[in-house]
N, C-alpha and C. Protein backbone atom coordinates (compact mmCIF):
# COMPACT_ATOMS: atom_id res chain seq x y z
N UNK A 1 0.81 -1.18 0.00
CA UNK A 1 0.00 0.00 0.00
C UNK A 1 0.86 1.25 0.00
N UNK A 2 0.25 2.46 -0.37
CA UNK A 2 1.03 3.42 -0.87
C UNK A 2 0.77 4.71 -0.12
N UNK A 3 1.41 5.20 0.51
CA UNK A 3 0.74 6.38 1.43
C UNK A 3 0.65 7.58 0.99
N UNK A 4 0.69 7.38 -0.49
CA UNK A 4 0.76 9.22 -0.99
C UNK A 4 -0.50 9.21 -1.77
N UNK A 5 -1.43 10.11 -2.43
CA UNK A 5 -2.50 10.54 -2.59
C UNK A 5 -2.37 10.55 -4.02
N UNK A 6 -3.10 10.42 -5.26
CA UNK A 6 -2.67 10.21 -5.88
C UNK A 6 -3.68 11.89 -6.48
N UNK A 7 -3.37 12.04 -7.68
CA UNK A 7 -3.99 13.58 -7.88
C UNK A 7 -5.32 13.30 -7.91
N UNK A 8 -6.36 12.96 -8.57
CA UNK A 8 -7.43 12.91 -8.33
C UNK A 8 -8.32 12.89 -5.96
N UNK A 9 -7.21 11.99 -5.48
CA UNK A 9 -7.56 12.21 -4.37
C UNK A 9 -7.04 13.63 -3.54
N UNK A 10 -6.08 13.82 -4.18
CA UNK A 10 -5.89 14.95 -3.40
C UNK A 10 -7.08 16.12 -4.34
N UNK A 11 -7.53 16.58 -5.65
CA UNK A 11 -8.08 17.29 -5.87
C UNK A 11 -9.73 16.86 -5.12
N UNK A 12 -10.20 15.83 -4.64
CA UNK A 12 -11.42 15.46 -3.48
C UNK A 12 -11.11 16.12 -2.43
N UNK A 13 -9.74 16.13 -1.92
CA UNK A 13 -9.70 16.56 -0.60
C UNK A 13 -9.86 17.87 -0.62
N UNK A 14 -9.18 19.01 -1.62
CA UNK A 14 -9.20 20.35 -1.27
C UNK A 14 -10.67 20.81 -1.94
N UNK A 15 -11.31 19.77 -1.97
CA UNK A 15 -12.86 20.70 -2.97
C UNK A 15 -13.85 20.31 -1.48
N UNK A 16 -13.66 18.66 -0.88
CA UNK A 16 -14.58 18.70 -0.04
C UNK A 16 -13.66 19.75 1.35
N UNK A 17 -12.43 20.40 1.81
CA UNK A 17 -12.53 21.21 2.25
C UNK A 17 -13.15 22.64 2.27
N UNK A 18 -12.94 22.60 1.38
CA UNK A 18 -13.26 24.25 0.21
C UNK A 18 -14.95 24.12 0.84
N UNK A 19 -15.50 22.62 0.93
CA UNK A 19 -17.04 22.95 1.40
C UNK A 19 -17.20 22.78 2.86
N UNK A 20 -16.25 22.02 3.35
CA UNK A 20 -16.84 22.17 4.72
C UNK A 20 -16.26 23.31 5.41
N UNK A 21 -15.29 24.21 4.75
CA UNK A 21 -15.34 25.39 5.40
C UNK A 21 -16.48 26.56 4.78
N UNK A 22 -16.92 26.13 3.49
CA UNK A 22 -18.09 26.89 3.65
C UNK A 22 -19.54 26.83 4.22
N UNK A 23 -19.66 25.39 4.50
CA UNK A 23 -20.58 24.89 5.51
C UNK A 23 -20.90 25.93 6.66
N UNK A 24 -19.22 25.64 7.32
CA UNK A 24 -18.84 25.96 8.85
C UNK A 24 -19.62 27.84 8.39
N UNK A 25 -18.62 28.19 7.62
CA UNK A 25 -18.36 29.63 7.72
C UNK A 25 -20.71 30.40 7.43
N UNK A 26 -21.15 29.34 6.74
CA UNK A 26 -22.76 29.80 6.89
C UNK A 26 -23.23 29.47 8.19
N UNK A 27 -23.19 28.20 8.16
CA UNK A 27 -23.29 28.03 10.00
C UNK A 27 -23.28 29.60 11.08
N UNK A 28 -22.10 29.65 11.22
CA UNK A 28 -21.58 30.88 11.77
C UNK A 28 -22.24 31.89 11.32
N UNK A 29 -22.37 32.57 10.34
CA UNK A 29 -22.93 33.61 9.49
C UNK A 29 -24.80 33.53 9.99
N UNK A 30 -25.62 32.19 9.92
CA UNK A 30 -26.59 32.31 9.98
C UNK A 30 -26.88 32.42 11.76
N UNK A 31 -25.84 31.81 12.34
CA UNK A 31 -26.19 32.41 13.60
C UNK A 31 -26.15 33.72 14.52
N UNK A 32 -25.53 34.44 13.67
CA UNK A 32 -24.85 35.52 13.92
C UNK A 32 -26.24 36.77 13.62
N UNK A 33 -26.74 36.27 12.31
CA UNK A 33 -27.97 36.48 11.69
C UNK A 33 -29.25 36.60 12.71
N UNK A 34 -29.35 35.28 13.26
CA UNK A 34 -30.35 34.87 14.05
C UNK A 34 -30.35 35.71 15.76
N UNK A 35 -28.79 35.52 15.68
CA UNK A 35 -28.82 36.28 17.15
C UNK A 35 -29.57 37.67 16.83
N UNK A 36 -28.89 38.75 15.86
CA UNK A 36 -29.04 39.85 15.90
C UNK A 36 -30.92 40.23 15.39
N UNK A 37 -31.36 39.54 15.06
CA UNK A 37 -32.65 39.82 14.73
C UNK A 37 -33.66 39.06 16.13
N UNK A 38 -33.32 38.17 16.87
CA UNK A 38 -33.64 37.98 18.18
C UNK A 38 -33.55 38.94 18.96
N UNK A 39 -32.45 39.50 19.02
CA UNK A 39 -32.36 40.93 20.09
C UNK A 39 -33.06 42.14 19.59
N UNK A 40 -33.07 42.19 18.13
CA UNK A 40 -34.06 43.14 17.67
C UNK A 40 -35.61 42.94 17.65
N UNK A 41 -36.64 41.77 18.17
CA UNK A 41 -37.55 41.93 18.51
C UNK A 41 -38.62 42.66 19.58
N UNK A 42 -39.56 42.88 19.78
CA UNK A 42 -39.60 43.58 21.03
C UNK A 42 -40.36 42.27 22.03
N UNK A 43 -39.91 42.73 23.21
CA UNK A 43 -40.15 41.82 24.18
C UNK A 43 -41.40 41.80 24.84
N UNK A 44 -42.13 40.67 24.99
CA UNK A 44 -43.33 41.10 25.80
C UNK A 44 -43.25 40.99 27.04
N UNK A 45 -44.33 42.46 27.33
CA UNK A 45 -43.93 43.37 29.16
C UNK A 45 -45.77 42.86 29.10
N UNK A 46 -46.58 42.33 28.29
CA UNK A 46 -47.85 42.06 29.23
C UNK A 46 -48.35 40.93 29.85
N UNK A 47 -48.30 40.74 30.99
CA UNK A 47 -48.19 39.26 31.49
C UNK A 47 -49.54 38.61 31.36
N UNK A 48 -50.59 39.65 30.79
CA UNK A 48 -52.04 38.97 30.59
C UNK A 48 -51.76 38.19 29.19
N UNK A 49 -50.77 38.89 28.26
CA UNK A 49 -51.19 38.29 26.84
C UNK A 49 -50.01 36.57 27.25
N UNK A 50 -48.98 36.86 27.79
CA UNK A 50 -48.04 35.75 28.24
C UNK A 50 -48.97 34.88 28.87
N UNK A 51 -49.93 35.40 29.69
CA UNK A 51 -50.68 34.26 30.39
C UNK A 51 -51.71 33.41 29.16
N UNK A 52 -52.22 34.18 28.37
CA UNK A 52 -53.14 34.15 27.36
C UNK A 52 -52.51 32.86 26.43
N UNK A 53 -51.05 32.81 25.83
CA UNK A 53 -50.72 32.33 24.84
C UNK A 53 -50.31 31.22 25.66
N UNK A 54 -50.38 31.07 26.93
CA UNK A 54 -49.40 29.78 27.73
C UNK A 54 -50.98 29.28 28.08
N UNK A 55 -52.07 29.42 27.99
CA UNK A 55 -53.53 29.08 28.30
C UNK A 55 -54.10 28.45 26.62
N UNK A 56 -53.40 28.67 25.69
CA UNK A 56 -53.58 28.72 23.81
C UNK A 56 -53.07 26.90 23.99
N UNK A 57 -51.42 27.47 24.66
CA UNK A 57 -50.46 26.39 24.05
C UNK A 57 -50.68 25.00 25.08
N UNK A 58 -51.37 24.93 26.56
CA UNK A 58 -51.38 24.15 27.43
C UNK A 58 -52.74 23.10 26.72
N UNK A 59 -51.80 21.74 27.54
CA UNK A 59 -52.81 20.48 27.06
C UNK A 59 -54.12 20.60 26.99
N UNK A 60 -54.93 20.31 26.58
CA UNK A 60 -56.73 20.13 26.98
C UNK A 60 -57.03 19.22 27.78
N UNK A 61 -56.16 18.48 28.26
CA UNK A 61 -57.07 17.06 28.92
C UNK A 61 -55.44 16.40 29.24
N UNK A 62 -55.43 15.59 30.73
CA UNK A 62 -54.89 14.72 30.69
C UNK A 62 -54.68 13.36 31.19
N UNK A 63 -53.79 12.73 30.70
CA UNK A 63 -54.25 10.95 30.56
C UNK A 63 -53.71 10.68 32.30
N UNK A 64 -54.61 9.80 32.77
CA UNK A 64 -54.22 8.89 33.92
C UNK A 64 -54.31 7.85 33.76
N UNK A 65 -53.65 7.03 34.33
CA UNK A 65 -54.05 5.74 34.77
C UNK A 65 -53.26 4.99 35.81
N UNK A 66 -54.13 4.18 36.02
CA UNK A 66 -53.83 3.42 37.39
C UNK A 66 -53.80 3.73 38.74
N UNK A 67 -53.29 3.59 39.66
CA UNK A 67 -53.84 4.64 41.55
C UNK A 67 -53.40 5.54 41.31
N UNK A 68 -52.44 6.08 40.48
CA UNK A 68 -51.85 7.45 40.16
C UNK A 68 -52.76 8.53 39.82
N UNK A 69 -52.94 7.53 38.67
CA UNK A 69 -54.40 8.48 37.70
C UNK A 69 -55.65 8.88 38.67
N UNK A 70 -56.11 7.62 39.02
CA UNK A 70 -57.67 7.97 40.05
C UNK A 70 -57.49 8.42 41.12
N UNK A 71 -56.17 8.78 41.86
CA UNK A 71 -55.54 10.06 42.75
C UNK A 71 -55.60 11.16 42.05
N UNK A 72 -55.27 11.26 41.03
CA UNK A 72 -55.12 12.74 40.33
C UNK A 72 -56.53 13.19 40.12
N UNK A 73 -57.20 12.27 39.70
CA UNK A 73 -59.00 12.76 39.48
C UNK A 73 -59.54 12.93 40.48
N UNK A 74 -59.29 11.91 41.48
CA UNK A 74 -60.35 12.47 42.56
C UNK A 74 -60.04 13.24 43.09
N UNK A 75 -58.07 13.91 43.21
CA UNK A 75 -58.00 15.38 43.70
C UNK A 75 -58.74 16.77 43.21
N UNK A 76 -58.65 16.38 41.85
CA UNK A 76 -59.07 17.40 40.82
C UNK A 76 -60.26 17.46 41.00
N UNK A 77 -60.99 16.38 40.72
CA UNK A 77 -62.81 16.36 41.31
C UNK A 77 -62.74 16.80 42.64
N UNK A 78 -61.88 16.49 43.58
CA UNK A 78 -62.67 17.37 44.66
C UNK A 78 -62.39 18.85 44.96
N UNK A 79 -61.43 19.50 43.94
CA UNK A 79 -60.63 20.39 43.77
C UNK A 79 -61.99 21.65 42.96
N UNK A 80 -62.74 20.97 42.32
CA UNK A 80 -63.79 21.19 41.60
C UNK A 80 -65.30 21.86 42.52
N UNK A 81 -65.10 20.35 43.59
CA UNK A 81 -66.39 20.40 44.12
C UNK A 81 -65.92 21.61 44.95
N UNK A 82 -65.09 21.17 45.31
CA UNK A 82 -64.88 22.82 46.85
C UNK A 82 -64.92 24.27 46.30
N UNK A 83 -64.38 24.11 44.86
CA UNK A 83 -64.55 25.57 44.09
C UNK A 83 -66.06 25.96 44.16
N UNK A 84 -66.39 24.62 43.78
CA UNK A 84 -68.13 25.28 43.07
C UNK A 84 -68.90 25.58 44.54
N UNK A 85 -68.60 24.98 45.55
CA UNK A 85 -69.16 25.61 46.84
C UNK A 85 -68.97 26.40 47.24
N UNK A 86 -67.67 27.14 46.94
CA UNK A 86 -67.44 27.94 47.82
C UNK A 86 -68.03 29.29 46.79
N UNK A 87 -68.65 29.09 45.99
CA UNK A 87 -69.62 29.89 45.04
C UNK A 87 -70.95 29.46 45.07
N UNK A 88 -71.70 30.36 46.29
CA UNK A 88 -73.56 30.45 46.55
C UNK A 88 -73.94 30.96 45.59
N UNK A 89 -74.97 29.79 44.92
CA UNK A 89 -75.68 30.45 43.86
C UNK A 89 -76.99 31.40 44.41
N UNK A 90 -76.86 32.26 43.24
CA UNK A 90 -78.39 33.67 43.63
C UNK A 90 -78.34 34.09 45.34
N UNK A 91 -76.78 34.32 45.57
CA UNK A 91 -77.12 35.21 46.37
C UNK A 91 -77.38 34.90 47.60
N UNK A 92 -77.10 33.25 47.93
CA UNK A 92 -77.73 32.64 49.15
C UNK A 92 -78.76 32.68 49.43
N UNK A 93 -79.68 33.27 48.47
CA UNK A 93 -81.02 33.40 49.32
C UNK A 93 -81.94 31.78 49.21
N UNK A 94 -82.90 31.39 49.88
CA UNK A 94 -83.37 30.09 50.46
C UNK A 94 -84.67 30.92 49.97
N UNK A 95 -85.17 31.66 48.95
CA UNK A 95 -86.50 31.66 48.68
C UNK A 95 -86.76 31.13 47.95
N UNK A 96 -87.72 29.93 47.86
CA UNK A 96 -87.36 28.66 46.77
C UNK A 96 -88.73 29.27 45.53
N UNK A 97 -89.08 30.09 45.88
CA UNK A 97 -89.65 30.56 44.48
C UNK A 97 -88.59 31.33 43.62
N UNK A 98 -87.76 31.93 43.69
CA UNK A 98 -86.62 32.74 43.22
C UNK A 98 -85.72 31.89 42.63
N UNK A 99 -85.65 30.21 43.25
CA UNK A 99 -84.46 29.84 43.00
C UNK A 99 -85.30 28.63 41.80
N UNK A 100 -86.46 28.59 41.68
CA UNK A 100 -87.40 27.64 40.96
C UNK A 100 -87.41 28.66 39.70
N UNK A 101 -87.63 30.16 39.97
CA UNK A 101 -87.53 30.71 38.75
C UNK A 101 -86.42 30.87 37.81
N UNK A 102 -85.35 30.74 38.75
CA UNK A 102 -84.29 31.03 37.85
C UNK A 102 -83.14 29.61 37.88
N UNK A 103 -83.45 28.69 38.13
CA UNK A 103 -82.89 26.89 37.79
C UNK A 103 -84.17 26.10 37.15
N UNK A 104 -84.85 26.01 38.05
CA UNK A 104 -85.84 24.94 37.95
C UNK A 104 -87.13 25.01 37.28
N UNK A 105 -87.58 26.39 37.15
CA UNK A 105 -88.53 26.29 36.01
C UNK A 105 -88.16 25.84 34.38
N UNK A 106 -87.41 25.46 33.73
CA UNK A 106 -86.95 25.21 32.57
C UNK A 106 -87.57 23.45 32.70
N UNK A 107 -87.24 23.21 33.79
CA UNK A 107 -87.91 21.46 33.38
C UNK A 107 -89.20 21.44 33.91
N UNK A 108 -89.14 21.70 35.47
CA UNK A 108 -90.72 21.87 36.27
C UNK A 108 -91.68 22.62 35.60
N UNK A 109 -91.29 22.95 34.35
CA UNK A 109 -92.52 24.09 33.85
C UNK A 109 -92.93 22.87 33.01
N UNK A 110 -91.89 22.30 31.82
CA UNK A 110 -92.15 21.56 30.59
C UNK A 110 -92.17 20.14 30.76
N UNK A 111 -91.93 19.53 32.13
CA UNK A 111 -91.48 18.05 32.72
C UNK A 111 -90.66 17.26 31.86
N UNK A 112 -89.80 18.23 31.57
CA UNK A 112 -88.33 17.62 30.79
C UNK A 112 -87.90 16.22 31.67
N UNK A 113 -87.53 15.20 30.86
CA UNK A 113 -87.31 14.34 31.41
C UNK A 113 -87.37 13.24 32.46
N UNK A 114 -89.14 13.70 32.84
CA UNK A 114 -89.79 12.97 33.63
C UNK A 114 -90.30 13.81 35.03
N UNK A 115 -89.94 14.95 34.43
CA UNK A 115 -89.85 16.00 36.35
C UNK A 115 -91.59 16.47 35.62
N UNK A 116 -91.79 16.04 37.38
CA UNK A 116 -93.49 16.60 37.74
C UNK A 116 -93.05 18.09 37.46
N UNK A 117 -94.60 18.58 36.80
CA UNK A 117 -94.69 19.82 36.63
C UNK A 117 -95.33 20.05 37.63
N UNK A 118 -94.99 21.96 37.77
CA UNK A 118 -95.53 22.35 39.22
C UNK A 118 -97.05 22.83 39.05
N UNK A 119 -97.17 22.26 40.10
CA UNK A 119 -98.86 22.32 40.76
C UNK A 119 -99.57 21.27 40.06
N UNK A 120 -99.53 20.04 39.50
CA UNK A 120 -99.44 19.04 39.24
C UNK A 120 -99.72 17.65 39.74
N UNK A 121 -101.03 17.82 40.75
CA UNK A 121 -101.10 16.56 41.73
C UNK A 121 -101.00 15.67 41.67
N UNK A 122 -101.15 15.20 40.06
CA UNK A 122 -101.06 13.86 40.34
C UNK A 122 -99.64 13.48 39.72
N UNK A 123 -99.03 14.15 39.30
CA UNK A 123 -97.57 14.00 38.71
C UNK A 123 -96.79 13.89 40.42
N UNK A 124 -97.22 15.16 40.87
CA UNK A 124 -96.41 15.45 42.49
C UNK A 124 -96.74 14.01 43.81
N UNK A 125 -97.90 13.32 43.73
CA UNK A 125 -98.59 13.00 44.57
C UNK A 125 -98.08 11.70 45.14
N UNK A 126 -97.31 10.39 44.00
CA UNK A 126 -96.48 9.48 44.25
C UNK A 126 -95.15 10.08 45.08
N UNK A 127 -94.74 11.18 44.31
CA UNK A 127 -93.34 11.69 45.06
C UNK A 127 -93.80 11.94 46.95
N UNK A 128 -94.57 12.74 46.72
CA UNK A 128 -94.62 13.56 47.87
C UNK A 128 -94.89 12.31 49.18
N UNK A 129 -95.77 11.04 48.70
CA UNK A 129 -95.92 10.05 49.77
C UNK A 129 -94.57 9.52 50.00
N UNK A 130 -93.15 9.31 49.58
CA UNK A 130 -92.04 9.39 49.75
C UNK A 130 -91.50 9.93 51.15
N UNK A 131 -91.98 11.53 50.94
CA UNK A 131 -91.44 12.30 52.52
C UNK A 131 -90.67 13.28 51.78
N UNK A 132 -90.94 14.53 52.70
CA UNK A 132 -90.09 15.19 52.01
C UNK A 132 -88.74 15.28 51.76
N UNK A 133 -88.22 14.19 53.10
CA UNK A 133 -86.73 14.00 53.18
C UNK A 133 -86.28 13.29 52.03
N UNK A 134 -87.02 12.58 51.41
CA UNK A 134 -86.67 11.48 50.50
C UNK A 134 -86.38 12.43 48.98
N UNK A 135 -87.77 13.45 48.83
CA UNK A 135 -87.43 14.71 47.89
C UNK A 135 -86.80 15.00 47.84
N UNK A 136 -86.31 16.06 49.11
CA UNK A 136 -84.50 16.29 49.32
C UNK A 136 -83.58 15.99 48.85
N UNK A 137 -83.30 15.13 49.23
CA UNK A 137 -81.88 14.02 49.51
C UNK A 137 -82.36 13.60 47.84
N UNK A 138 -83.30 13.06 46.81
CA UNK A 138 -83.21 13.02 45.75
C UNK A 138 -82.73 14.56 44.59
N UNK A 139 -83.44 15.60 45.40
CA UNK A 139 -82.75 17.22 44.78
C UNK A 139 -81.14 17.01 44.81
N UNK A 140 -81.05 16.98 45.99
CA UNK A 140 -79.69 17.07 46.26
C UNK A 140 -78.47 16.35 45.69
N UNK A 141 -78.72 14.90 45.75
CA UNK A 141 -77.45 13.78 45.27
C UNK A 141 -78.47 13.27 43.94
N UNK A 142 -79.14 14.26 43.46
CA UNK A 142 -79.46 13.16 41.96
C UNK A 142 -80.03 12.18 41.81
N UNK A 143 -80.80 11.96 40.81
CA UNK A 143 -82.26 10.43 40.95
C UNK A 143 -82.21 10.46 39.83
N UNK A 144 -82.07 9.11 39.54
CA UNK A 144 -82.91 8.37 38.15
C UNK A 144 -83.52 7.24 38.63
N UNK A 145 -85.28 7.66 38.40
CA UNK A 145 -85.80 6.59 38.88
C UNK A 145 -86.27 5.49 37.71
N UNK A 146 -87.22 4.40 38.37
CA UNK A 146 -86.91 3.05 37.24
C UNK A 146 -88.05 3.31 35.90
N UNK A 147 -88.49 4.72 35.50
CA UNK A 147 -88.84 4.94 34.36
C UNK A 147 -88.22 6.17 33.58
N UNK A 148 -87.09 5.82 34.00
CA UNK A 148 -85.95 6.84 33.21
C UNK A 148 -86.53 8.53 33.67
N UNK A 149 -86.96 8.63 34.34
CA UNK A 149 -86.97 10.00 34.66
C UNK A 149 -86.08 10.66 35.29
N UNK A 150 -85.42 11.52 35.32
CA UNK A 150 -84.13 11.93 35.96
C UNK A 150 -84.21 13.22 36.48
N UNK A 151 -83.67 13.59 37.68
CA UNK A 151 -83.34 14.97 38.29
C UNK A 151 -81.64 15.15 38.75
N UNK A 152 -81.25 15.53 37.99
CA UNK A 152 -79.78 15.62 38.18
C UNK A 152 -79.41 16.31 39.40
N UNK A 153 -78.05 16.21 40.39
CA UNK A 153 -77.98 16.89 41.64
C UNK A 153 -78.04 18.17 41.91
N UNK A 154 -78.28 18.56 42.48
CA UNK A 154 -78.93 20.51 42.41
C UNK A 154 -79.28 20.75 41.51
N UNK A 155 -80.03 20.22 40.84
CA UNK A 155 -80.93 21.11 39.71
C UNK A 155 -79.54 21.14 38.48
N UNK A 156 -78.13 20.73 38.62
CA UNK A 156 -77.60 21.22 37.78
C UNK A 156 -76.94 22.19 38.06
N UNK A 157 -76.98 22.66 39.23
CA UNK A 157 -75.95 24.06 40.07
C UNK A 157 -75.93 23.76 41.19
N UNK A 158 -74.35 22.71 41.22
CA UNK A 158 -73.67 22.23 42.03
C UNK A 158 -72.98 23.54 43.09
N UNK A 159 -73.33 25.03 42.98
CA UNK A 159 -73.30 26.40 43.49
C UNK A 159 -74.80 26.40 44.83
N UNK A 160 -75.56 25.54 44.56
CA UNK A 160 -76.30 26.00 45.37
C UNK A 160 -76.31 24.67 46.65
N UNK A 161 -76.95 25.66 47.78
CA UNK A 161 -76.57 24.87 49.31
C UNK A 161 -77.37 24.00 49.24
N UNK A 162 -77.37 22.67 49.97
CA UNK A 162 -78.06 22.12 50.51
C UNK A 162 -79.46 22.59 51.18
N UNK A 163 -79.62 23.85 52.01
CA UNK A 163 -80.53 24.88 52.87
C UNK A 163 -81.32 25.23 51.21
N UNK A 164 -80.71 25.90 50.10
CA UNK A 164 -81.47 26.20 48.78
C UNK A 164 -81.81 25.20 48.47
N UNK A 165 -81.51 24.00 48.33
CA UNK A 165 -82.23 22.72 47.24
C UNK A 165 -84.10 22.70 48.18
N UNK A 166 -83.36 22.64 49.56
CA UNK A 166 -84.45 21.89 50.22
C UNK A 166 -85.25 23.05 50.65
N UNK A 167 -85.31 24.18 50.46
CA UNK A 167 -86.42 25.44 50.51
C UNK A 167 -86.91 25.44 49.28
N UNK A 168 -86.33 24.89 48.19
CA UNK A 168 -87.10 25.05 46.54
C UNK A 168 -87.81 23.89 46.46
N UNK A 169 -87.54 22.76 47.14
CA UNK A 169 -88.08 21.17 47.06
C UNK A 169 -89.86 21.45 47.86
N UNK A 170 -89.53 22.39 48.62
CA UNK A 170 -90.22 22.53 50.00
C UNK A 170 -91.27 23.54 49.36
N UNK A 171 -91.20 24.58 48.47
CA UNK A 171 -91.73 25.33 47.93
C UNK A 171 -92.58 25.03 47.04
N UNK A 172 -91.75 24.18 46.37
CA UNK A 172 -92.58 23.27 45.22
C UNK A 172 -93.59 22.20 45.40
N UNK A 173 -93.59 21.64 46.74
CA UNK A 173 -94.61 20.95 46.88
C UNK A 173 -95.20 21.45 47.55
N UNK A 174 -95.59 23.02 48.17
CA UNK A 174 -96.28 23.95 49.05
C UNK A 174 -97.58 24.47 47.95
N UNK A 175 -96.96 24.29 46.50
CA UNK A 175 -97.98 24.99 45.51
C UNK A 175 -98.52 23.72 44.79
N UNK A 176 -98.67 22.54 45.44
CA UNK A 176 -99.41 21.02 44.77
C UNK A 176 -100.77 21.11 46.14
N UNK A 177 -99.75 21.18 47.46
CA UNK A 177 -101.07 21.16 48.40
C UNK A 177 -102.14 22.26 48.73
């Protein structure tokens, strides 16, 4: 074997130099480029729009599984429930005509989904032999009974107290008797 280059290899060597120093030398050039038009942008000073675009770019949803996962949900679910309580709907007030007008007339008016309409005796009249505690406690934690009729828990405003479900429950069967 022969350790000298013969012309054709040596004219490879000074052409693929000739490019990898022009490689290198754009390299360099385009970063140099990049820096100076980076520093020439303007910077954002509003931390609402920073909050805005980091609220754009964040996940929608995310995956659990296993005790990890159903730790993370039921923190989050209860992370949920304590929010929505600690927000009284209408004001706290317990006048269950006020709170029938503005939740509960939308089904109790039209008996969406199986809900007795109000003043309604004989729709009201199976329920009411129940007790009113049984009304309640169905306002409150939600009923589907065995002909698909359904009352979801608070009316659907998981915001209102326990003291509101059961003054509107209480109201509503005040205008059957």
């Amino acid at each position: 074997m022969s350790t000298h280059l013969t012309p054709s290899d040596r004219t490879f060597m000074k052409h693929f130099a000739i490019m990898i120093a022009m490689l290198a030398s754009t390299a360099v050039l385009l970063t140099i480029v990049g820096a100076f038009v980076w520093a020439s942008l303007p910077k954002e000073n509003n931390q609402r729009e920073v909050q805005r675009a980091g609220d754009r770019i964040a996940p929608v949803a995310g995956v659990y599984a296993g005790d990890t996962g159903r730790a993370a949900m039921e923190a989050a679910k209860a992370a949920a429930d304590k929010a929505a309580a600690a927000q009284v709907a209408y004001g706290g007030t317990t006048d269950g005509n006020v709170i029938f007008d503005k939740l509960c007339t939308s089904c109790h008016t039209a008996g969406v989904t199986g809900a007795p309409k109000l003043g309604n005796k004989a729709e009201w009249a199976p329920r009411i032999k129940q007790g009113i505690a049984t009304l309640v406690k169905h306002a409150i934690d939600g009923y589907t009974g065995p002909d698909g009729n359904h009352m979801p828990a608070k009316g659907g405003n998981p915001a209102l107290t326990d003291a509101q479900v059961e003054a509107t429950v209480k109201w509503m069967v005040s205008q059957v008797k």
